[in-house]
C-alpha atoms as a PDB file:
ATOM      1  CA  UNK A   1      90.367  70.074  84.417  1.00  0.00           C
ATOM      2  CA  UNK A   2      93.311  71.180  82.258  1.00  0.00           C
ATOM      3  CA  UNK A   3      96.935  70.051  82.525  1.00  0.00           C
ATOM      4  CA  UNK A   4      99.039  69.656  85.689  1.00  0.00           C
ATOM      5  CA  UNK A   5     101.345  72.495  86.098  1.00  0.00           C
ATOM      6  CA  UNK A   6     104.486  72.148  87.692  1.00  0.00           C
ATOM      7  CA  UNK A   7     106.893  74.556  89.287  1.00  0.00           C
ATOM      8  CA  UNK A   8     108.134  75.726  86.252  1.00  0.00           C
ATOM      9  CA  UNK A   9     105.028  78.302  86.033  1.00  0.00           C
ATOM     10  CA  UNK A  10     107.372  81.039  84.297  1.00  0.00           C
ATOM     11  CA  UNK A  11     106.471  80.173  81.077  1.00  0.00           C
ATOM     12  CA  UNK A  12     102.803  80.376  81.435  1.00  0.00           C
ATOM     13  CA  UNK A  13     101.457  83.933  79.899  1.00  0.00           C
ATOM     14  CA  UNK A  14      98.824  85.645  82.125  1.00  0.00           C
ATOM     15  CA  UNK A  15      98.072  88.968  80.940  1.00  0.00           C
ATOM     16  CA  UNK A  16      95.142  91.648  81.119  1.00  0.00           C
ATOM     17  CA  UNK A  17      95.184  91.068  77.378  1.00  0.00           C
ATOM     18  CA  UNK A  18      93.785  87.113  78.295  1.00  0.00           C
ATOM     19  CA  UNK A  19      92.191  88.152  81.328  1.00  0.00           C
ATOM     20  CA  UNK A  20      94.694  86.277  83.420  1.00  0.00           C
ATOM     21  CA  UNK A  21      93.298  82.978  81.852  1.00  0.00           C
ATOM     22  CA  UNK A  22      95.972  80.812  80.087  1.00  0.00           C
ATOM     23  CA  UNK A  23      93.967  78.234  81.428  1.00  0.00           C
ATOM     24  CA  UNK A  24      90.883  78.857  79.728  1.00  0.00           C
ATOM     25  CA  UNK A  25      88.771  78.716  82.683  1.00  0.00           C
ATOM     26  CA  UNK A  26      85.565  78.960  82.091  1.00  0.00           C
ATOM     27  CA  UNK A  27      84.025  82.239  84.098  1.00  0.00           C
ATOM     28  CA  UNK A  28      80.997  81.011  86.185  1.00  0.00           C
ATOM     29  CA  UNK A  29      78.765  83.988  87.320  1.00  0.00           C
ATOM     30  CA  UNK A  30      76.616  83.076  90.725  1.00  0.00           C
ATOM     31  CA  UNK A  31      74.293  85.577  91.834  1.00  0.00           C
ATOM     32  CA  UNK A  32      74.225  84.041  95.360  1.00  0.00           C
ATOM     33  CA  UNK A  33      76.414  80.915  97.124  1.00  0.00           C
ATOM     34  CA  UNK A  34      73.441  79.453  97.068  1.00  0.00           C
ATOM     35  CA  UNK A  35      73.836  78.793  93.466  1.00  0.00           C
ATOM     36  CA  UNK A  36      76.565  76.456  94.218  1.00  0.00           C
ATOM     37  CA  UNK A  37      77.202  72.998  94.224  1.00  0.00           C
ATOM     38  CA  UNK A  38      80.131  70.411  93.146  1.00  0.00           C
ATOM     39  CA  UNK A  39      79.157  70.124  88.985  1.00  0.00           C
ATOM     40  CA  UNK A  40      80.181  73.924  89.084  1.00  0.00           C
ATOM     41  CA  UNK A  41      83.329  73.237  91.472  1.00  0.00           C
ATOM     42  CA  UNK A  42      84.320  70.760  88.661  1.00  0.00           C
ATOM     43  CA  UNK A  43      83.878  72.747  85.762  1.00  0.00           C
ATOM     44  CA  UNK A  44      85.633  76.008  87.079  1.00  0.00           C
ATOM     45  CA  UNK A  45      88.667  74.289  88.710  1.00  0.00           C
ATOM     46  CA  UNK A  46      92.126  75.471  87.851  1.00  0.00           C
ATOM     47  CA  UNK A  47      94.876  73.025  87.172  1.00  0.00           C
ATOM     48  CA  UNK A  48      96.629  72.377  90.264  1.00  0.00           C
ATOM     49  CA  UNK A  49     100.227  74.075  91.093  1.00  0.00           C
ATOM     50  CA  UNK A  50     102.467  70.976  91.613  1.00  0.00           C
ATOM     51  CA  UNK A  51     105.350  73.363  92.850  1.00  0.00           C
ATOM     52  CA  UNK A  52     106.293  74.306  96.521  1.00  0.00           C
ATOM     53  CA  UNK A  53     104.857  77.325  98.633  1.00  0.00           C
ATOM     54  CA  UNK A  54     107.716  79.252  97.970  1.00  0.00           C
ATOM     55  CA  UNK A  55     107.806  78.823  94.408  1.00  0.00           C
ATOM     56  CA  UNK A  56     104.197  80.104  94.390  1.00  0.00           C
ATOM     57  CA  UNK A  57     104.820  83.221  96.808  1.00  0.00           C
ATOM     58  CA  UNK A  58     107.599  84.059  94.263  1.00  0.00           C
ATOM     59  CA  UNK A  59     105.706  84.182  91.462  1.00  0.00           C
ATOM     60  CA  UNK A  60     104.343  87.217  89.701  1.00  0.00           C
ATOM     61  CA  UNK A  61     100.306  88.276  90.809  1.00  0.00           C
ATOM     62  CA  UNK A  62      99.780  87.617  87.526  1.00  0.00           C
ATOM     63  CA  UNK A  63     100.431  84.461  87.162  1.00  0.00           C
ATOM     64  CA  UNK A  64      98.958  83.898  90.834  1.00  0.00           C
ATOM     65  CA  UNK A  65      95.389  85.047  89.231  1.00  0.00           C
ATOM     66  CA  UNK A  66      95.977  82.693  86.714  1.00  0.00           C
ATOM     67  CA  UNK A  67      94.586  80.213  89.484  1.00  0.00           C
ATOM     68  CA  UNK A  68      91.802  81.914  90.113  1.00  0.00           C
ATOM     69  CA  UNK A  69      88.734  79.515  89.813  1.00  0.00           C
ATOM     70  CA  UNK A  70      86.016  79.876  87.267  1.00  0.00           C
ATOM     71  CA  UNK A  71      83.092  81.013  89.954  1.00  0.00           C
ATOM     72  CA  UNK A  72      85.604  84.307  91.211  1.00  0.00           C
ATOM     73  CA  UNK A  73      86.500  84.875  87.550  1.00  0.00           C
ATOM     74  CA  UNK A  74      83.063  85.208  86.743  1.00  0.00           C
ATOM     75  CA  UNK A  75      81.225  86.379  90.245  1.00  0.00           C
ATOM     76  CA  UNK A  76      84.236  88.755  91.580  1.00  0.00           C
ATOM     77  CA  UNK A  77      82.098  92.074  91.021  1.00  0.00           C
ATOM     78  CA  UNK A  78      78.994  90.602  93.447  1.00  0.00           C
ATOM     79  CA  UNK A  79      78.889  91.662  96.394  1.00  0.00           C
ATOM     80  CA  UNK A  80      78.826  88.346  98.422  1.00  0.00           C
ATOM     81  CA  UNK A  81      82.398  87.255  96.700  1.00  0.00           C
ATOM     82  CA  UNK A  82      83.746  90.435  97.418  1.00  0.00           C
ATOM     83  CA  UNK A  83      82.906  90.239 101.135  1.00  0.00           C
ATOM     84  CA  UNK A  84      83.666  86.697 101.525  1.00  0.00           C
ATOM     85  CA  UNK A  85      87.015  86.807  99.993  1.00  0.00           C
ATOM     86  CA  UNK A  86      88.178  90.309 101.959  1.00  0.00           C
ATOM     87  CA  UNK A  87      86.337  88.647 105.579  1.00  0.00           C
ATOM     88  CA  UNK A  88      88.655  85.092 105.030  1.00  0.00           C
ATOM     89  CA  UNK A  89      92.607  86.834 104.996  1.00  0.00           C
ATOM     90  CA  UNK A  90      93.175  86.016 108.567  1.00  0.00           C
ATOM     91  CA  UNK A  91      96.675  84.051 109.659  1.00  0.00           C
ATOM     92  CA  UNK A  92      94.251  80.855 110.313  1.00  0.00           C
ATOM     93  CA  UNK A  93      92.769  81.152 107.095  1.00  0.00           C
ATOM     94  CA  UNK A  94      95.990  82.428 105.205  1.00  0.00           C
ATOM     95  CA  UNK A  95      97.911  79.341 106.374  1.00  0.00           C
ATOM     96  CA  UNK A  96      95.907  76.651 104.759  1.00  0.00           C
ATOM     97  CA  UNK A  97      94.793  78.370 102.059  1.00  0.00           C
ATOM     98  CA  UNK A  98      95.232  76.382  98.772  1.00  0.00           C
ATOM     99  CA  UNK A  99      96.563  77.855  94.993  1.00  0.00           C
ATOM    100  CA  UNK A 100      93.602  78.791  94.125  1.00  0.00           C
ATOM    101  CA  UNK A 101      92.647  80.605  97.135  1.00  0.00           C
ATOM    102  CA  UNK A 102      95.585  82.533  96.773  1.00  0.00           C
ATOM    103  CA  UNK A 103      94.889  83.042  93.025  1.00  0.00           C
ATOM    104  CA  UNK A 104      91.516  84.558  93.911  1.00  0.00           C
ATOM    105  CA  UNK A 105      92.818  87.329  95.760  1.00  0.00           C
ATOM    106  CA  UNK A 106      95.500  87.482  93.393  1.00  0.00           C
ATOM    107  CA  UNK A 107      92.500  87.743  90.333  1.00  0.00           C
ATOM    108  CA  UNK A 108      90.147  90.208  92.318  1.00  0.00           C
ATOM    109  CA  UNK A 109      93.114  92.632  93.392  1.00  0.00           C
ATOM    110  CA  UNK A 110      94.177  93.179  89.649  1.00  0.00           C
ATOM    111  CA  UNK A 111      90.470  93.311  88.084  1.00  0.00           C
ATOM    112  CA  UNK A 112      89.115  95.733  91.384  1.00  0.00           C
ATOM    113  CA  UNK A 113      92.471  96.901  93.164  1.00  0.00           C
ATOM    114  CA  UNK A 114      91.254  95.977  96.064  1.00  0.00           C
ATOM    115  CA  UNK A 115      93.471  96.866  98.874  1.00  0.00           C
ATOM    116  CA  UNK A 116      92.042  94.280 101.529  1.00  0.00           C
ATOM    117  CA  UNK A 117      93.059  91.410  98.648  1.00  0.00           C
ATOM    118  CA  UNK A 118      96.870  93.182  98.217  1.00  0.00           C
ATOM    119  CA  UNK A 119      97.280  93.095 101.781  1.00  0.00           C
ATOM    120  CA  UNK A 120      96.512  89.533 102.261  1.00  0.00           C
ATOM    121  CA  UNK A 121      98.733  88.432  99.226  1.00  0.00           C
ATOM    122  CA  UNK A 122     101.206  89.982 100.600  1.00  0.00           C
ATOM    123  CA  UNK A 123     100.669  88.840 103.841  1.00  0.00           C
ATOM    124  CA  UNK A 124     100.718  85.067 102.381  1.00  0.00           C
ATOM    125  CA  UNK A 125     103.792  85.619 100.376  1.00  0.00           C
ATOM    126  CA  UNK A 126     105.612  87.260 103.478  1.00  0.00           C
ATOM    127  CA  UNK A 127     104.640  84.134 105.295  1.00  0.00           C
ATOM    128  CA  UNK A 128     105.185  81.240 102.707  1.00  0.00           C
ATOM    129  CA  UNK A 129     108.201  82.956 100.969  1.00  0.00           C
ATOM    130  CA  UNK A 130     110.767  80.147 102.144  1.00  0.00           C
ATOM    131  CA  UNK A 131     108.110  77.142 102.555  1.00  0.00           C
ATOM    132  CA  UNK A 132     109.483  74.223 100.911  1.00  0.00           C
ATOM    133  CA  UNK A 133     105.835  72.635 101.386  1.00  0.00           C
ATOM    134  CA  UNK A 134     103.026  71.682  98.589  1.00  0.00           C
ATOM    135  CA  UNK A 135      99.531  72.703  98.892  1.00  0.00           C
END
């Protein structure tokens, strides 16, 4: 699962040049949801972000994609991730969502420019910028 990474995420280098993936992630391409299941959950998990909310909002998108999980670095052209990532950026959903929920909108912004995933990350930032809680 890679190592913990703490607040300190500044010095972690996530780039177009490494496909936002400092991490080494491993991209997991699923023609369907149906294709999922918990082995594949495992295998593409990020390391978690052991910092605040507000030390997340205030970091680069970059670095946010670089939480981005292995199944939206390797699905985010289908058409079911797109529409279930740009359908889930309510407030409800927005509020609990975790690092790498944030890193997937984060990931599919800079690889699509999606304008649905912008607005929601900066939406989230706008409403976590001063939350002194942990995912």
């Amino acid at each position: 699962m890679g190592n913990v990474v703490t607040s300190d995420s500044d010095r972690i280098v996530s780039t177009v040049a490494n496909d936002y993936n400092p991490f080494n992630i491993p991209s997991i391409d699923l023609v369907s949801p149906d294709q999922f299941n918990g082995s594949i959950a495992f295998q593409g998990c990020p390391p978690p972000f052991t910092g605040t909310k507000s030390q997340f909002a205030n970091l680069s998108i970059e670095i946010k994609a670089a939480y981005a999980d292995g199944v939206i670095r390797g699905s985010y052209q289908r058409t079911w991730i797109i529409n279930d990532i740009t359908k889930n950026t309510g407030t409800n959903v927005l509020t609990h969502a975790n690092d790498s929920a944030i890193g997937a909108l984060a990931y599919i912004y800079l690889k699509t420019k999606n304008q649905k995933c912008l607005d929601a990350l900066t939406k989230w930032n706008e409403m976590n910028y001063s939350n002194s809680n942990k995912f």
